[in-house]
PDBML (XML) file of the C-alpha atoms, coordinates in Angstrom:
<?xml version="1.0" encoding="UTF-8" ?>
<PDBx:datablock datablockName="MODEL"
   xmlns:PDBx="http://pdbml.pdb.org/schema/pdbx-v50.xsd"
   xmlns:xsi="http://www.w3.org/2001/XMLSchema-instance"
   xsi:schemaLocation="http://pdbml.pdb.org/schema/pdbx-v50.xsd pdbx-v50.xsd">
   <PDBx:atom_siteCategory>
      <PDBx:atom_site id="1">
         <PDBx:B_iso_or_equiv>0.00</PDBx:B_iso_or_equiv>
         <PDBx:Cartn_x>-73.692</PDBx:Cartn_x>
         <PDBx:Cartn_y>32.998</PDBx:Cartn_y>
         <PDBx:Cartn_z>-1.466</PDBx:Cartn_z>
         <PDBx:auth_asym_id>A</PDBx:auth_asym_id>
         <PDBx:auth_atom_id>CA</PDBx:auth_atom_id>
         <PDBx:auth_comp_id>UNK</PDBx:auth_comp_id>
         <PDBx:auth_seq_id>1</PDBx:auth_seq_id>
         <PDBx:group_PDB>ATOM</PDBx:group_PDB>
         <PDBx:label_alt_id xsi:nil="true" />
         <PDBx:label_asym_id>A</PDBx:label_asym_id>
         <PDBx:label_atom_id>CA</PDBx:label_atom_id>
         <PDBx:label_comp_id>UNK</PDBx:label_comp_id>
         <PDBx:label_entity_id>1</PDBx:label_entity_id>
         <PDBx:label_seq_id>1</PDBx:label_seq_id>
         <PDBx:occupancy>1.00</PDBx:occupancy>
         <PDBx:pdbx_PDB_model_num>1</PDBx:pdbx_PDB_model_num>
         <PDBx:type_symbol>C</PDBx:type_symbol>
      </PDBx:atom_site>
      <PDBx:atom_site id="2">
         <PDBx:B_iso_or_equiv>0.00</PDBx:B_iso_or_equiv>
         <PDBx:Cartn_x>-73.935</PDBx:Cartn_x>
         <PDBx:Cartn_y>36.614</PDBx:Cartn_y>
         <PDBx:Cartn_z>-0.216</PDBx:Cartn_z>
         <PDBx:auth_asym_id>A</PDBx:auth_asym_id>
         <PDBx:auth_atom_id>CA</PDBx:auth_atom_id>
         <PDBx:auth_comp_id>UNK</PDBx:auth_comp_id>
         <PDBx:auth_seq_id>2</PDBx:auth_seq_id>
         <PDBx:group_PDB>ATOM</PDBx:group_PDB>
         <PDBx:label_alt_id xsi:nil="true" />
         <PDBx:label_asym_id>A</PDBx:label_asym_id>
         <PDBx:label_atom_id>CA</PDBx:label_atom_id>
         <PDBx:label_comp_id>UNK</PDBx:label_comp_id>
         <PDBx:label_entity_id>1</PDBx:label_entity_id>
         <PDBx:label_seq_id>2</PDBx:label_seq_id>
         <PDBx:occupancy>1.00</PDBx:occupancy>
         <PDBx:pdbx_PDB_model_num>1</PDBx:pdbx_PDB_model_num>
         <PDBx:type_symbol>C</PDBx:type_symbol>
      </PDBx:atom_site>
      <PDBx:atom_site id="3">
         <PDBx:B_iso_or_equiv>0.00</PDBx:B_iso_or_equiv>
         <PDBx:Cartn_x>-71.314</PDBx:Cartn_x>
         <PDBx:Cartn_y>36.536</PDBx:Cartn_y>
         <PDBx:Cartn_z>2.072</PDBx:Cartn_z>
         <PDBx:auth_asym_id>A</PDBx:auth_asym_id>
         <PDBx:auth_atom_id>CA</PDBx:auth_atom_id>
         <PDBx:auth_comp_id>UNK</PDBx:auth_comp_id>
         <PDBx:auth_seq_id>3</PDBx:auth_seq_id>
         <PDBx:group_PDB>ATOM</PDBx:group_PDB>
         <PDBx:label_alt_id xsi:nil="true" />
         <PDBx:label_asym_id>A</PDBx:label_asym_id>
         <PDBx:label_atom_id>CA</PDBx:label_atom_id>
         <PDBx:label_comp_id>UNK</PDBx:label_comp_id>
         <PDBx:label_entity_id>1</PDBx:label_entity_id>
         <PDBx:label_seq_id>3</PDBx:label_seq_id>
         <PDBx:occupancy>1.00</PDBx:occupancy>
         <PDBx:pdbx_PDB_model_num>1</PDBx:pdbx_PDB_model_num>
         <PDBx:type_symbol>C</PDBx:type_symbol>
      </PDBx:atom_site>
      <PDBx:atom_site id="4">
         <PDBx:B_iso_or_equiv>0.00</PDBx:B_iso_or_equiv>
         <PDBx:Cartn_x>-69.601</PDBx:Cartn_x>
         <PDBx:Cartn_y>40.118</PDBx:Cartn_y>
         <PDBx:Cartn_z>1.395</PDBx:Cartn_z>
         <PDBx:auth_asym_id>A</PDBx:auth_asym_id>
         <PDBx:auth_atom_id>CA</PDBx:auth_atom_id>
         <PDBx:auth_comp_id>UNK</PDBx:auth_comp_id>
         <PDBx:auth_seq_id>4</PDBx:auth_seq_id>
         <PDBx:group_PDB>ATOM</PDBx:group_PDB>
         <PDBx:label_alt_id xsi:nil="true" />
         <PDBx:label_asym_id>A</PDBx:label_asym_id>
         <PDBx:label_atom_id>CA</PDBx:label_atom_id>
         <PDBx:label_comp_id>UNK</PDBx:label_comp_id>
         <PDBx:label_entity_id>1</PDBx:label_entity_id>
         <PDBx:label_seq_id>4</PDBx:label_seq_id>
         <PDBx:occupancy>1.00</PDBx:occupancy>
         <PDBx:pdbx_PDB_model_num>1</PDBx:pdbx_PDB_model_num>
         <PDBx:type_symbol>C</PDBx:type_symbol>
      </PDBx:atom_site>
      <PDBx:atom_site id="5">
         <PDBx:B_iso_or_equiv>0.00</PDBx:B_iso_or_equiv>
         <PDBx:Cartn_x>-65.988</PDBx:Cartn_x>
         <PDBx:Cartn_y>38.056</PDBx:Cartn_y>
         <PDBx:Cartn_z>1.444</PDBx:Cartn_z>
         <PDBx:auth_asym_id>A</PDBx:auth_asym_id>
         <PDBx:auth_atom_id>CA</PDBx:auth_atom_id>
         <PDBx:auth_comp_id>UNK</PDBx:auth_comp_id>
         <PDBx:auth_seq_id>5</PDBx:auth_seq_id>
         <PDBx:group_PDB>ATOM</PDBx:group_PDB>
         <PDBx:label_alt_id xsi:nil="true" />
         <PDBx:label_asym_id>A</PDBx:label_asym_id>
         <PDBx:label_atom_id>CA</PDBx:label_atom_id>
         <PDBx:label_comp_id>UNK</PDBx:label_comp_id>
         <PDBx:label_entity_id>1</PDBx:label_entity_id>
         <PDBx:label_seq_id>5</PDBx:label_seq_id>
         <PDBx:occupancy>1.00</PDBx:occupancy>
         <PDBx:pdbx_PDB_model_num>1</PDBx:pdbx_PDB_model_num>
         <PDBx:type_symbol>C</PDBx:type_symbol>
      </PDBx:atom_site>
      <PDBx:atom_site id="6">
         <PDBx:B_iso_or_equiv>0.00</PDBx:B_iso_or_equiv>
         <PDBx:Cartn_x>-67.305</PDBx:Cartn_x>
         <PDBx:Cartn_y>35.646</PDBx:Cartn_y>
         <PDBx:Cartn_z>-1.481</PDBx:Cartn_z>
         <PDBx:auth_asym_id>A</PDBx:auth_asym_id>
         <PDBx:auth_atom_id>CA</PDBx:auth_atom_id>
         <PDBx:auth_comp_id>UNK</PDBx:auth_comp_id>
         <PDBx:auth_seq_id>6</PDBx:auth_seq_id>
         <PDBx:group_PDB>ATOM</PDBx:group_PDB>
         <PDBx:label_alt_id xsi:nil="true" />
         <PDBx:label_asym_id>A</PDBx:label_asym_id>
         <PDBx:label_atom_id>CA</PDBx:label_atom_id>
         <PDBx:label_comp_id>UNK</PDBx:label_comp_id>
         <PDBx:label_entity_id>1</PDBx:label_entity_id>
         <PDBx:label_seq_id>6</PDBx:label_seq_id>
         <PDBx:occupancy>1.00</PDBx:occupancy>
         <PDBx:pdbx_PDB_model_num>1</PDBx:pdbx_PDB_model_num>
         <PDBx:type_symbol>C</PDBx:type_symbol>
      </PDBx:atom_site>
      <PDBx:atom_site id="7">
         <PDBx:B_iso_or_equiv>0.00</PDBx:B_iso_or_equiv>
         <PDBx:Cartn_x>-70.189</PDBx:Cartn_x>
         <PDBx:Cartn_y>37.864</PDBx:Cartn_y>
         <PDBx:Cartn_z>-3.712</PDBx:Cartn_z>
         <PDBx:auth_asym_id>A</PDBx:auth_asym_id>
         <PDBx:auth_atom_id>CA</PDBx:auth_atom_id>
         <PDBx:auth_comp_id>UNK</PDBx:auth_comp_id>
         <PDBx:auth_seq_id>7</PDBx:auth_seq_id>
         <PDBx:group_PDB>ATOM</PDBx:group_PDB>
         <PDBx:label_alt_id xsi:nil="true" />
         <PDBx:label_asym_id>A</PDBx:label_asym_id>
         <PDBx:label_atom_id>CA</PDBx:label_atom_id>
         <PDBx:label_comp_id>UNK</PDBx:label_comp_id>
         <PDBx:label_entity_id>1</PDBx:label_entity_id>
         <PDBx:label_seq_id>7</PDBx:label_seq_id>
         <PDBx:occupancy>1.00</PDBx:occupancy>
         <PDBx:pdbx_PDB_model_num>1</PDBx:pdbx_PDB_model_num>
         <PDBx:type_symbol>C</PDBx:type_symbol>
      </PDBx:atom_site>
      <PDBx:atom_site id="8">
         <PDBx:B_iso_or_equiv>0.00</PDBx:B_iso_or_equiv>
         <PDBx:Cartn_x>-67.932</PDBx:Cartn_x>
         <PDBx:Cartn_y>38.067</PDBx:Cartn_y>
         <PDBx:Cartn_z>-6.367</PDBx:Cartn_z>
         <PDBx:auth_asym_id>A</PDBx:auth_asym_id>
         <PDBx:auth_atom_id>CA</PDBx:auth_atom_id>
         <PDBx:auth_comp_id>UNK</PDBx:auth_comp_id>
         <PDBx:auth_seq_id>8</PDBx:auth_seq_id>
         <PDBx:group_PDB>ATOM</PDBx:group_PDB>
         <PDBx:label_alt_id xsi:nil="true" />
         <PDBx:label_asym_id>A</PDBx:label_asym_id>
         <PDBx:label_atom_id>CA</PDBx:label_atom_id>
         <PDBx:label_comp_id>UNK</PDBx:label_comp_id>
         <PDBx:label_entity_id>1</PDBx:label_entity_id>
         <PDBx:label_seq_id>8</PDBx:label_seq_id>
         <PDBx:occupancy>1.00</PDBx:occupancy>
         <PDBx:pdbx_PDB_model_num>1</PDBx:pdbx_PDB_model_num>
         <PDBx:type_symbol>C</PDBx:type_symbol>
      </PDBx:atom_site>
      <PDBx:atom_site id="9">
         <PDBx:B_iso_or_equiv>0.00</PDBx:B_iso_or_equiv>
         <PDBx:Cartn_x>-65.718</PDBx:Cartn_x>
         <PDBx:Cartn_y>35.797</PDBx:Cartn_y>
         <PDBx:Cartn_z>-8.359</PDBx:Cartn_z>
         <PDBx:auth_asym_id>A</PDBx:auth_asym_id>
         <PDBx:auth_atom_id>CA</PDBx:auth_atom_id>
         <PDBx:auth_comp_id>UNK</PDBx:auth_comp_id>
         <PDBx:auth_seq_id>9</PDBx:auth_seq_id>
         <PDBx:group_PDB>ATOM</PDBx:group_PDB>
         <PDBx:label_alt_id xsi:nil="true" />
         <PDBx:label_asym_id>A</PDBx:label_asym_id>
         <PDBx:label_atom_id>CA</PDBx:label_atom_id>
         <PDBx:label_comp_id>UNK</PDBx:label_comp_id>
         <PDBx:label_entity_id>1</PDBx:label_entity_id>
         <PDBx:label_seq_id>9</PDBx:label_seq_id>
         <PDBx:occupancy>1.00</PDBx:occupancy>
         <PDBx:pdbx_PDB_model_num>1</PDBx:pdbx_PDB_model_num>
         <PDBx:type_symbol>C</PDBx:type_symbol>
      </PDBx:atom_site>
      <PDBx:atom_site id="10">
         <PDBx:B_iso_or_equiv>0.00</PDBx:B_iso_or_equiv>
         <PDBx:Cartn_x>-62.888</PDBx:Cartn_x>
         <PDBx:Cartn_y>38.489</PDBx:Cartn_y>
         <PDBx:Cartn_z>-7.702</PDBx:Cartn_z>
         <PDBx:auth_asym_id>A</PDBx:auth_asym_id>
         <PDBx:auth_atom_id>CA</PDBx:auth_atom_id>
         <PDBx:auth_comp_id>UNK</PDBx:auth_comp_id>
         <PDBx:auth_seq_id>10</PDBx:auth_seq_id>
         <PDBx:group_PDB>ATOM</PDBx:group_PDB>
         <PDBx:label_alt_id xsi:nil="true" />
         <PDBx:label_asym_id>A</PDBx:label_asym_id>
         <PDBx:label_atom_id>CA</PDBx:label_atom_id>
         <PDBx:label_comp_id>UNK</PDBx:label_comp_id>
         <PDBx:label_entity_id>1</PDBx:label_entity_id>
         <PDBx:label_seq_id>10</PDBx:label_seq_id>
         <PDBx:occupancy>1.00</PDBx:occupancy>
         <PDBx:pdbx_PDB_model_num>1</PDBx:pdbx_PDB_model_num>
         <PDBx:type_symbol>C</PDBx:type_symbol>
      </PDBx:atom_site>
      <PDBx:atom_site id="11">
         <PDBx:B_iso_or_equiv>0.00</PDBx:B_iso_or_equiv>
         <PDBx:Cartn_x>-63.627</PDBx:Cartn_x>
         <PDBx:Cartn_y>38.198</PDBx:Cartn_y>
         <PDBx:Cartn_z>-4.006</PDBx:Cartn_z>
         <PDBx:auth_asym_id>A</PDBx:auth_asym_id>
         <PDBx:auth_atom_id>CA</PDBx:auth_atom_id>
         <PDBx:auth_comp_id>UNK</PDBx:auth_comp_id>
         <PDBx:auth_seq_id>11</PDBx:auth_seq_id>
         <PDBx:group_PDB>ATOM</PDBx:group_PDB>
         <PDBx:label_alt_id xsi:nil="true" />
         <PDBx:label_asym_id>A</PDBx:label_asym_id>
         <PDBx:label_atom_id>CA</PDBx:label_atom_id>
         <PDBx:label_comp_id>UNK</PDBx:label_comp_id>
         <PDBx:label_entity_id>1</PDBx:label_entity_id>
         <PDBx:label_seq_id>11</PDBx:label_seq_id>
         <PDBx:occupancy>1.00</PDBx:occupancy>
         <PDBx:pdbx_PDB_model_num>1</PDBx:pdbx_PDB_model_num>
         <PDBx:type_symbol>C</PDBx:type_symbol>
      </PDBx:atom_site>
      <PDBx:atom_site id="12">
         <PDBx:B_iso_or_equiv>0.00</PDBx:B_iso_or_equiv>
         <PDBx:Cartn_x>-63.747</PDBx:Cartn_x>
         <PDBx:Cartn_y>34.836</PDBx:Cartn_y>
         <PDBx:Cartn_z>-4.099</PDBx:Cartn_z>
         <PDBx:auth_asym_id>A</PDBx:auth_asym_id>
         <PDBx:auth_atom_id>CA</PDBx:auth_atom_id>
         <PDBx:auth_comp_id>UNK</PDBx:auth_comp_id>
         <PDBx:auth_seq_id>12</PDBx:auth_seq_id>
         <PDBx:group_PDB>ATOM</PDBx:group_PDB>
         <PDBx:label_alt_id xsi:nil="true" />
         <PDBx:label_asym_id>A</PDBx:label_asym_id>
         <PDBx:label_atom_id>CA</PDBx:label_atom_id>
         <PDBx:label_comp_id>UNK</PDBx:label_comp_id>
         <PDBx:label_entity_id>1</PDBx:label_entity_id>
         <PDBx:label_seq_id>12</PDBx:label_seq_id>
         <PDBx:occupancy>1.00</PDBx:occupancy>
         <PDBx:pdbx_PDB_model_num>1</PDBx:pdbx_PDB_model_num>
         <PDBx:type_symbol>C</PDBx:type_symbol>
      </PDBx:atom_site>
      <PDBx:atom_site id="13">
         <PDBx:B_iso_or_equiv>0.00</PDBx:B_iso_or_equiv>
         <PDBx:Cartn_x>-60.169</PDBx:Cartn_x>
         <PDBx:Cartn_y>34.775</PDBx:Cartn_y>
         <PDBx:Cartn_z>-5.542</PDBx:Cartn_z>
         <PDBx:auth_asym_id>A</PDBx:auth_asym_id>
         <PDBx:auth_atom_id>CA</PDBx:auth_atom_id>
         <PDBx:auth_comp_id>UNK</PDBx:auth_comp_id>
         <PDBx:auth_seq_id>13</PDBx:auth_seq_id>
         <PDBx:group_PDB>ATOM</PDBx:group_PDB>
         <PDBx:label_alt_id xsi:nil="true" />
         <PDBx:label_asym_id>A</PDBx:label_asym_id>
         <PDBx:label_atom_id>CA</PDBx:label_atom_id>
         <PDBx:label_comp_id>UNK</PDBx:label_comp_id>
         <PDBx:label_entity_id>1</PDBx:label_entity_id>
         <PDBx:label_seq_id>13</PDBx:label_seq_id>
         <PDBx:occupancy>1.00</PDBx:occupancy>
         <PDBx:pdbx_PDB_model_num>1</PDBx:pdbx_PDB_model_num>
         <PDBx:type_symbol>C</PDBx:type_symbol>
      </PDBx:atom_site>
      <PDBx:atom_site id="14">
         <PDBx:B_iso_or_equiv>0.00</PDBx:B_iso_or_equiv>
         <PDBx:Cartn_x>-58.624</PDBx:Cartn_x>
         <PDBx:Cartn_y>37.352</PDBx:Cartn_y>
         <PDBx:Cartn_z>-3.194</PDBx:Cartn_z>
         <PDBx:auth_asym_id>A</PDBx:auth_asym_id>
         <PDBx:auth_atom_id>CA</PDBx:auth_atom_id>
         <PDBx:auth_comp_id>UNK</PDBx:auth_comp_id>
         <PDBx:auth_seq_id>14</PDBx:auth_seq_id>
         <PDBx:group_PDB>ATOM</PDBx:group_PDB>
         <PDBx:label_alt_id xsi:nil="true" />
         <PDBx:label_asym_id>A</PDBx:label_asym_id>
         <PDBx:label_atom_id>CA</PDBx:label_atom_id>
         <PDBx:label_comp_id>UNK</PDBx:label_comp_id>
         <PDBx:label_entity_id>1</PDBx:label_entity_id>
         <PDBx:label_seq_id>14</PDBx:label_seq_id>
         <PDBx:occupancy>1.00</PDBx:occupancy>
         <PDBx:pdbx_PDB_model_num>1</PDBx:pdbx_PDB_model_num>
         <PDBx:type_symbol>C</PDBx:type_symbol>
      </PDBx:atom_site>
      <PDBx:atom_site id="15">
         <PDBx:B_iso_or_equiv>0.00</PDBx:B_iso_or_equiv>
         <PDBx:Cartn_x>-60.206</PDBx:Cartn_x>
         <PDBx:Cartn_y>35.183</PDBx:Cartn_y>
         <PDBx:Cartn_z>-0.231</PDBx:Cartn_z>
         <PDBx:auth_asym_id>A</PDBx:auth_asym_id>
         <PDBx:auth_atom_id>CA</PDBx:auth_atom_id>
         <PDBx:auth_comp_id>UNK</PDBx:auth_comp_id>
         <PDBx:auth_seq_id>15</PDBx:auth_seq_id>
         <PDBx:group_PDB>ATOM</PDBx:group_PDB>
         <PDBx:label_alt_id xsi:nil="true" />
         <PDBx:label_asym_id>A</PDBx:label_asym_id>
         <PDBx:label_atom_id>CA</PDBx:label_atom_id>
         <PDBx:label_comp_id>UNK</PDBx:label_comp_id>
         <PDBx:label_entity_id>1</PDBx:label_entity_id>
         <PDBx:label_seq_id>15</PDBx:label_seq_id>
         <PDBx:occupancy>1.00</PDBx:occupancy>
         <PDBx:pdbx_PDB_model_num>1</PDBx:pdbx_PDB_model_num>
         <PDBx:type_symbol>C</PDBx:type_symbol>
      </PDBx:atom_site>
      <PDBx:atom_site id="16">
         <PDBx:B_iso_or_equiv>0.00</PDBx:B_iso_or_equiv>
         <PDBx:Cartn_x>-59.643</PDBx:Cartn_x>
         <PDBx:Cartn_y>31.974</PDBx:Cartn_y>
         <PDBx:Cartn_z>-1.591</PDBx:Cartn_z>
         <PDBx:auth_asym_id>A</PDBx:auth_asym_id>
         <PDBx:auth_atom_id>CA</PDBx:auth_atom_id>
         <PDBx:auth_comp_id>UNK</PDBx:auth_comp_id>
         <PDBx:auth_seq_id>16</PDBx:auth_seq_id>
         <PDBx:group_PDB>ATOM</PDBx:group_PDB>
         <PDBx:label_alt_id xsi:nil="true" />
         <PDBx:label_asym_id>A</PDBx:label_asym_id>
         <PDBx:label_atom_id>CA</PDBx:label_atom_id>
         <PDBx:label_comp_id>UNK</PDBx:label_comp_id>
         <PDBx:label_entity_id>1</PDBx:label_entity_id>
         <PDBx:label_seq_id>16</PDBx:label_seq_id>
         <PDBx:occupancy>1.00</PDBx:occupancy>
         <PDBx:pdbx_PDB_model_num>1</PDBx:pdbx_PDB_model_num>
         <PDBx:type_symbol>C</PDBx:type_symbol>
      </PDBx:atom_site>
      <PDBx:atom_site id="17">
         <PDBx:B_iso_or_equiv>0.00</PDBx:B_iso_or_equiv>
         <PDBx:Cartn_x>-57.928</PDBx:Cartn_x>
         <PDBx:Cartn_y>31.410</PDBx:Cartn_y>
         <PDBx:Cartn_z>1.821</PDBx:Cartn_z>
         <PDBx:auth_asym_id>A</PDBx:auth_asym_id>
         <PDBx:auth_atom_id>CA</PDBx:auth_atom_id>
         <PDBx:auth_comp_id>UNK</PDBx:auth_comp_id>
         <PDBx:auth_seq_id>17</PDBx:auth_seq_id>
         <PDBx:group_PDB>ATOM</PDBx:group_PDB>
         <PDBx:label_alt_id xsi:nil="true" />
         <PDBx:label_asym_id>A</PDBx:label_asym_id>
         <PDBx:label_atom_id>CA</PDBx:label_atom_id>
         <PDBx:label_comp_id>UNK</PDBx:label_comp_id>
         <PDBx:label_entity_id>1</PDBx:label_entity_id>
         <PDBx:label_seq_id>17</PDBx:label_seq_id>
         <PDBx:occupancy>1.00</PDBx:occupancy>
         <PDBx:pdbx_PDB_model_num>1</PDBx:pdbx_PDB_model_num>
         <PDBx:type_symbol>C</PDBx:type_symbol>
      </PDBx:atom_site>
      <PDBx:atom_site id="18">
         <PDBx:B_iso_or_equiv>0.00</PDBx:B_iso_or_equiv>
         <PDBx:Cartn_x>-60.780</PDBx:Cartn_x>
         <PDBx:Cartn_y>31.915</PDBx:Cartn_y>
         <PDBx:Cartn_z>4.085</PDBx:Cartn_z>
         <PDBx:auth_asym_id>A</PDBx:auth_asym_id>
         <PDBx:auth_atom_id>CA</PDBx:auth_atom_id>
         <PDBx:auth_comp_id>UNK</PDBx:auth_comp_id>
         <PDBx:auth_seq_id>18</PDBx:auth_seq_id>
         <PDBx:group_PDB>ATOM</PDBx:group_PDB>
         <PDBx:label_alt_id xsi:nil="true" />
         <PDBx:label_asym_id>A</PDBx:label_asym_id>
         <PDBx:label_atom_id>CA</PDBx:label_atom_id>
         <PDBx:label_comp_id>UNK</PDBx:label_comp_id>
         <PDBx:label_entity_id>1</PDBx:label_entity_id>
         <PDBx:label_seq_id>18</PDBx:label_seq_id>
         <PDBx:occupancy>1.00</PDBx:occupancy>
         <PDBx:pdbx_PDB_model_num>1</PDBx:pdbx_PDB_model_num>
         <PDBx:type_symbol>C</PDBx:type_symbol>
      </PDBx:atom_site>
      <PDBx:atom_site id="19">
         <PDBx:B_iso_or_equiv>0.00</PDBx:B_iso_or_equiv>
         <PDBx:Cartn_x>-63.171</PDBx:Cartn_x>
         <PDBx:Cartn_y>29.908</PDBx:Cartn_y>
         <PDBx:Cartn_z>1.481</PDBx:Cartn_z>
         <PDBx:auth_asym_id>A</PDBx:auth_asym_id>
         <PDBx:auth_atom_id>CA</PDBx:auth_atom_id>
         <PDBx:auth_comp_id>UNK</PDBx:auth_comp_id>
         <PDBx:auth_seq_id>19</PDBx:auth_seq_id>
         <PDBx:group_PDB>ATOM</PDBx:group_PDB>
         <PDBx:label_alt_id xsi:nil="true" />
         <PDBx:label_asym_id>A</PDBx:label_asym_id>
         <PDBx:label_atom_id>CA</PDBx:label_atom_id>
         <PDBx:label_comp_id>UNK</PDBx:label_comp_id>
         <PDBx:label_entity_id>1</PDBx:label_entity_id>
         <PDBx:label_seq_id>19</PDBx:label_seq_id>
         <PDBx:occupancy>1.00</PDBx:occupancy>
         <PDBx:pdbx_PDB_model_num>1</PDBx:pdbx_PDB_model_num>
         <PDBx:type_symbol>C</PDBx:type_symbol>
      </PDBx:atom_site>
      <PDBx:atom_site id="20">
         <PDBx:B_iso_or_equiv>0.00</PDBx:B_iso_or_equiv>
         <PDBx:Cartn_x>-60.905</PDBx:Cartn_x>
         <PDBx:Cartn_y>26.975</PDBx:Cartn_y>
         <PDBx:Cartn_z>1.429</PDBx:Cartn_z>
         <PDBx:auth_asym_id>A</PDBx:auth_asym_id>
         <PDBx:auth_atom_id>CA</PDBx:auth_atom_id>
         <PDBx:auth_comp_id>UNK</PDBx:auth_comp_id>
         <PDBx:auth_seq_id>20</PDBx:auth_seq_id>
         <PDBx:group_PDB>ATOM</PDBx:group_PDB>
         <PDBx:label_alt_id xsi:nil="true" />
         <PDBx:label_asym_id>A</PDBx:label_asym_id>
         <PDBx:label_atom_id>CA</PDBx:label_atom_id>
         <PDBx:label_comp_id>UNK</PDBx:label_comp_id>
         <PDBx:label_entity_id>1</PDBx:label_entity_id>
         <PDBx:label_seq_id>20</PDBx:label_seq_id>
         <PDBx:occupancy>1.00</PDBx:occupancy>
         <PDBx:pdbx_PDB_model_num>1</PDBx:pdbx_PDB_model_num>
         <PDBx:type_symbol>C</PDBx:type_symbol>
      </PDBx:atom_site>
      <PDBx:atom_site id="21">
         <PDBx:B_iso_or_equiv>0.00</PDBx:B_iso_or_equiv>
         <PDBx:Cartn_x>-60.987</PDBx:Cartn_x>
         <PDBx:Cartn_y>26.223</PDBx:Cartn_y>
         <PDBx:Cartn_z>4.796</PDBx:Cartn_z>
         <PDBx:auth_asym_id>A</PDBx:auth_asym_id>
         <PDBx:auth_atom_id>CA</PDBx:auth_atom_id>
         <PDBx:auth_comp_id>UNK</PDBx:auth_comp_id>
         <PDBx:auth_seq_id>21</PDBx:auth_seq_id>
         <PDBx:group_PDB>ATOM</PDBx:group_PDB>
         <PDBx:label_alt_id xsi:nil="true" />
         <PDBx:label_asym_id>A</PDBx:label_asym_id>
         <PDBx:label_atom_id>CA</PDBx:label_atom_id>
         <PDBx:label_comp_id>UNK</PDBx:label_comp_id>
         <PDBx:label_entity_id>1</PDBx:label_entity_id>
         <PDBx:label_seq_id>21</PDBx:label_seq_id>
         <PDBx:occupancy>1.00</PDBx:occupancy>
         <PDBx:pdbx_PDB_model_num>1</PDBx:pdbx_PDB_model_num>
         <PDBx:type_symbol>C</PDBx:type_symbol>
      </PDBx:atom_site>
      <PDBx:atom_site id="22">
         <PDBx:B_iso_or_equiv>0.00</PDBx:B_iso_or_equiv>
         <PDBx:Cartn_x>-65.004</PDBx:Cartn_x>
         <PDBx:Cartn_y>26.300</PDBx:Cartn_y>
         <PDBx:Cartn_z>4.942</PDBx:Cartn_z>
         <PDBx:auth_asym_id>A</PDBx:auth_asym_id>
         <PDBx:auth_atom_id>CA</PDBx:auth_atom_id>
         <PDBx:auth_comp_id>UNK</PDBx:auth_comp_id>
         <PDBx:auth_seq_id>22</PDBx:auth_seq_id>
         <PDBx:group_PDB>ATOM</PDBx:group_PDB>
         <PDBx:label_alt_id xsi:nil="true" />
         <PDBx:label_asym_id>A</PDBx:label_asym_id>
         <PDBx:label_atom_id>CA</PDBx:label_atom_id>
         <PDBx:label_comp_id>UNK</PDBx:label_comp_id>
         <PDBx:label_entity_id>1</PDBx:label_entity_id>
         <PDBx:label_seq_id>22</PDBx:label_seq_id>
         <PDBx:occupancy>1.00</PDBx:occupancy>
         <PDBx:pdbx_PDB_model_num>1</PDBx:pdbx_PDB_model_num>
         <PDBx:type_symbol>C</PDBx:type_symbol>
      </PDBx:atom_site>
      <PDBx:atom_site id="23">
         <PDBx:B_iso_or_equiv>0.00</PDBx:B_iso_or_equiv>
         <PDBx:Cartn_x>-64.818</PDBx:Cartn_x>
         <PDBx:Cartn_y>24.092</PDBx:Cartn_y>
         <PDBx:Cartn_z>1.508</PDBx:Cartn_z>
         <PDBx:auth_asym_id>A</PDBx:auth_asym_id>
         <PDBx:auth_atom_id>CA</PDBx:auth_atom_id>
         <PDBx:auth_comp_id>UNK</PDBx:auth_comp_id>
         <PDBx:auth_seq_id>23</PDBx:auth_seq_id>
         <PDBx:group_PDB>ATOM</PDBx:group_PDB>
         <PDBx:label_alt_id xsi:nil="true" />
         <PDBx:label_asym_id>A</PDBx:label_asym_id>
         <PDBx:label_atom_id>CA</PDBx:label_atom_id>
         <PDBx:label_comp_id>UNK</PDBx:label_comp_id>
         <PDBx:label_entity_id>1</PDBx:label_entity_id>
         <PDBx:label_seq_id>23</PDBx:label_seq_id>
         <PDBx:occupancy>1.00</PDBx:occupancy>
         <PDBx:pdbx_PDB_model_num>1</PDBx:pdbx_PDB_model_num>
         <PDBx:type_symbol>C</PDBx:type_symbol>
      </PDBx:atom_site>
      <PDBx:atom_site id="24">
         <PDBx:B_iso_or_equiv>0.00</PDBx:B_iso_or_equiv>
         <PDBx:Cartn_x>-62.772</PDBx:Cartn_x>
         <PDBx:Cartn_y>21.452</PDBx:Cartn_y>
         <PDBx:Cartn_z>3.405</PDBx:Cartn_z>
         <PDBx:auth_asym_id>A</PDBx:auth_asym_id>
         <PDBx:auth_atom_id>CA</PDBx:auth_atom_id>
         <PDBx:auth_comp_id>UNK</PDBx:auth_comp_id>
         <PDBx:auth_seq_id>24</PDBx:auth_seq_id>
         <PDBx:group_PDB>ATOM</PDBx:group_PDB>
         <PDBx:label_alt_id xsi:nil="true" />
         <PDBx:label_asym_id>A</PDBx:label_asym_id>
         <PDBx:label_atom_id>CA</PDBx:label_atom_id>
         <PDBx:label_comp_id>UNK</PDBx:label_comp_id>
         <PDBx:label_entity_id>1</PDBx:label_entity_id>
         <PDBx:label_seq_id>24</PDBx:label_seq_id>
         <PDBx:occupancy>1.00</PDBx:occupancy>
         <PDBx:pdbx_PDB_model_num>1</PDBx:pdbx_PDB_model_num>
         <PDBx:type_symbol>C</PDBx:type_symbol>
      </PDBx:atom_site>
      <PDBx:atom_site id="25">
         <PDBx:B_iso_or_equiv>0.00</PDBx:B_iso_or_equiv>
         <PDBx:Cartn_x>-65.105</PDBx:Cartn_x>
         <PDBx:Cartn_y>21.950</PDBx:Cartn_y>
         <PDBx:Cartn_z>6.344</PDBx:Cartn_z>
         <PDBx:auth_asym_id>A</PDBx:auth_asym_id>
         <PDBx:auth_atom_id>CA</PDBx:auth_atom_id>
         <PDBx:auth_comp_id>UNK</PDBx:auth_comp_id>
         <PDBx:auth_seq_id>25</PDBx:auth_seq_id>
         <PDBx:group_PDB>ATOM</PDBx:group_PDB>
         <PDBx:label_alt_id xsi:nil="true" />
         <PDBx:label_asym_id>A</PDBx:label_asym_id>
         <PDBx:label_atom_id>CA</PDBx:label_atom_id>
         <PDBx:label_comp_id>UNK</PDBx:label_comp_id>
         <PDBx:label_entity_id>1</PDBx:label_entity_id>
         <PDBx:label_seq_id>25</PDBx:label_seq_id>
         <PDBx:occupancy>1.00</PDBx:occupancy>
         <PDBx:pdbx_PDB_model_num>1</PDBx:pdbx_PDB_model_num>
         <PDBx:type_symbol>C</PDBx:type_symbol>
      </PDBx:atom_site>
   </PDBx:atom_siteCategory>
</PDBx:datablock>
């Protein structure tokens, strides 16, 4: 939730790379 890649929804969107992966995870 505070990961600096994913505090924001617009970081979340830029990184939505990185985030998918630990989603699927």
């Amino acid at each position: 939730a505070d990961d600096e890649r994913f505090s924001a929804n617009f970081k979340r969107s830029a990184n939505r790379e990185e985030l998918r992966a630990l989603i699927v995870e």
